[in-house]
C-alpha atoms as a PDB file:
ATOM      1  CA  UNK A   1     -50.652 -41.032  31.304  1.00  0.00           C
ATOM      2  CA  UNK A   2     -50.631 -41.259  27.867  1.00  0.00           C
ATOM      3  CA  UNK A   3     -53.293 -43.288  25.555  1.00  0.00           C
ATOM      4  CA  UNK A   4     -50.442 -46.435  25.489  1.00  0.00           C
ATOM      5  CA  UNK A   5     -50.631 -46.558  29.236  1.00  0.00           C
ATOM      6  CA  UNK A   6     -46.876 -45.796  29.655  1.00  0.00           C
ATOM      7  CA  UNK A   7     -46.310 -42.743  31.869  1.00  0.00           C
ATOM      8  CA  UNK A   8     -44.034 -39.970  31.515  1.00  0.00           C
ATOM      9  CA  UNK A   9     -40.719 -40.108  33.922  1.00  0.00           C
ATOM     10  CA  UNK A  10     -40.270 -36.551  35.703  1.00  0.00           C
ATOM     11  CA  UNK A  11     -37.282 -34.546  35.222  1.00  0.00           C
ATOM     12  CA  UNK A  12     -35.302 -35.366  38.500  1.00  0.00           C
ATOM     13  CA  UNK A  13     -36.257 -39.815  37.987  1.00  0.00           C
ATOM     14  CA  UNK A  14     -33.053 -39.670  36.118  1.00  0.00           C
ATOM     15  CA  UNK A  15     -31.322 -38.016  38.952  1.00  0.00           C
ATOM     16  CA  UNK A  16     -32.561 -40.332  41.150  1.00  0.00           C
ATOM     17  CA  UNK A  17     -31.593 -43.242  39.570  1.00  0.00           C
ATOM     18  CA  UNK A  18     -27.941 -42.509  39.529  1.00  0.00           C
ATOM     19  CA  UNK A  19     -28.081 -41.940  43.104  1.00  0.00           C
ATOM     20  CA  UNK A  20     -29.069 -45.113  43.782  1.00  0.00           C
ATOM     21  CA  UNK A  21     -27.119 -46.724  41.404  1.00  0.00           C
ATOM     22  CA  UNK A  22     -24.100 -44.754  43.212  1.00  0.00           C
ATOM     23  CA  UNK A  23     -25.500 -45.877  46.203  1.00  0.00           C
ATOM     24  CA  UNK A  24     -26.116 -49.818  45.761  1.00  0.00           C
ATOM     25  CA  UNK A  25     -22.314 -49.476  43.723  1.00  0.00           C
ATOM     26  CA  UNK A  26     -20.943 -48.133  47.207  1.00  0.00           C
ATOM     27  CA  UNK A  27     -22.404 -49.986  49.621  1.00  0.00           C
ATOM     28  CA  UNK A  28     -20.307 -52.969  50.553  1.00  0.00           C
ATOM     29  CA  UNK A  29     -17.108 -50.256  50.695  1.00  0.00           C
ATOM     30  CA  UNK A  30     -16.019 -48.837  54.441  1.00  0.00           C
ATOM     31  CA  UNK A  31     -17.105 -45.966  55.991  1.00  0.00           C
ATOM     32  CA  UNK A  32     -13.707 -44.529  55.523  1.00  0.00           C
ATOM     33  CA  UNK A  33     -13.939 -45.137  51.473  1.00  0.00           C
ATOM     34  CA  UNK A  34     -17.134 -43.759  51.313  1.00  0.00           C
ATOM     35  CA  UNK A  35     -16.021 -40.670  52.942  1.00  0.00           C
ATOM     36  CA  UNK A  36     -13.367 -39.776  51.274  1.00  0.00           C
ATOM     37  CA  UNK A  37     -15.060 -40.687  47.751  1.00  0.00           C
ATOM     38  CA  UNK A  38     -18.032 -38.355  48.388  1.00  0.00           C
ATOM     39  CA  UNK A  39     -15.708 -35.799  49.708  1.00  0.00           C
ATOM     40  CA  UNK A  40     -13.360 -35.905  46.422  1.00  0.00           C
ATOM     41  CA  UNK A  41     -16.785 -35.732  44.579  1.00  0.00           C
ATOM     42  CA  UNK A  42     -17.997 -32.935  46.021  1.00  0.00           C
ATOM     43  CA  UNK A  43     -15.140 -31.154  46.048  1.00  0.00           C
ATOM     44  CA  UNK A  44     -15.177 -31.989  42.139  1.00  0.00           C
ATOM     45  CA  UNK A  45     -18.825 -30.150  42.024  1.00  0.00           C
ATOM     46  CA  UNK A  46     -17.364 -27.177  43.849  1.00  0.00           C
ATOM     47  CA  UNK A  47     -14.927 -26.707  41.483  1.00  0.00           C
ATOM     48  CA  UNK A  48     -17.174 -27.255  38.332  1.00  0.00           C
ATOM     49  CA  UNK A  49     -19.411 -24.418  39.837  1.00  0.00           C
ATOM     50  CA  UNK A  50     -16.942 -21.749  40.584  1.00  0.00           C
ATOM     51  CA  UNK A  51     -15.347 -22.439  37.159  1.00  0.00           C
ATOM     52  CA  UNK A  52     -19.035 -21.745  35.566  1.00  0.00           C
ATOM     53  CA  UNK A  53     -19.993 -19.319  37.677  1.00  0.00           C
ATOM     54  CA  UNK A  54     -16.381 -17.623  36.899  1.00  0.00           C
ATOM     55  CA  UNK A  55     -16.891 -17.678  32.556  1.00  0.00           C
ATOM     56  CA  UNK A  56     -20.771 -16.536  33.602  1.00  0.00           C
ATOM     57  CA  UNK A  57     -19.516 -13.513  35.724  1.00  0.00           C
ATOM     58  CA  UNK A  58     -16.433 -12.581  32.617  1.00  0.00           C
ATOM     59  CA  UNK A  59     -18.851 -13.160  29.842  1.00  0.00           C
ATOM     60  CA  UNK A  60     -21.159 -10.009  31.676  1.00  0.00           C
ATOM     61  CA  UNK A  61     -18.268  -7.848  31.327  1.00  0.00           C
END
């Protein structure tokens, strides 16, 4: 804590936040919707990943 008494947020509170926001933003939608949502998300993540981990593994050579 710092001498104002506000306290420092840790790295992943941000992280957190948008999953709950995500979350709360998803809630009322069916099962189904939610499924298919994360799945196209994740699938987005993937992607991102192998495409970094891709331009990481070229710029080496």
């Amino acid at each position: 804590m710092s001498g104002t008494g506000q306290m420092l947020a840790s790295k992943w509170d941000a992280a957190y936040g948008v999953v709950v926001f995500i979350r709360v933003l998803l809630g009322h939608l069916p099962t189904w919707a939610k499924v298919t949502i994360y799945v196209l998300l994740g699938a987005m993540a993937l992607g991102e990943g192998y495409q970094w981990w891709r331009g990481r593994k070229k710029a080496v050579r």
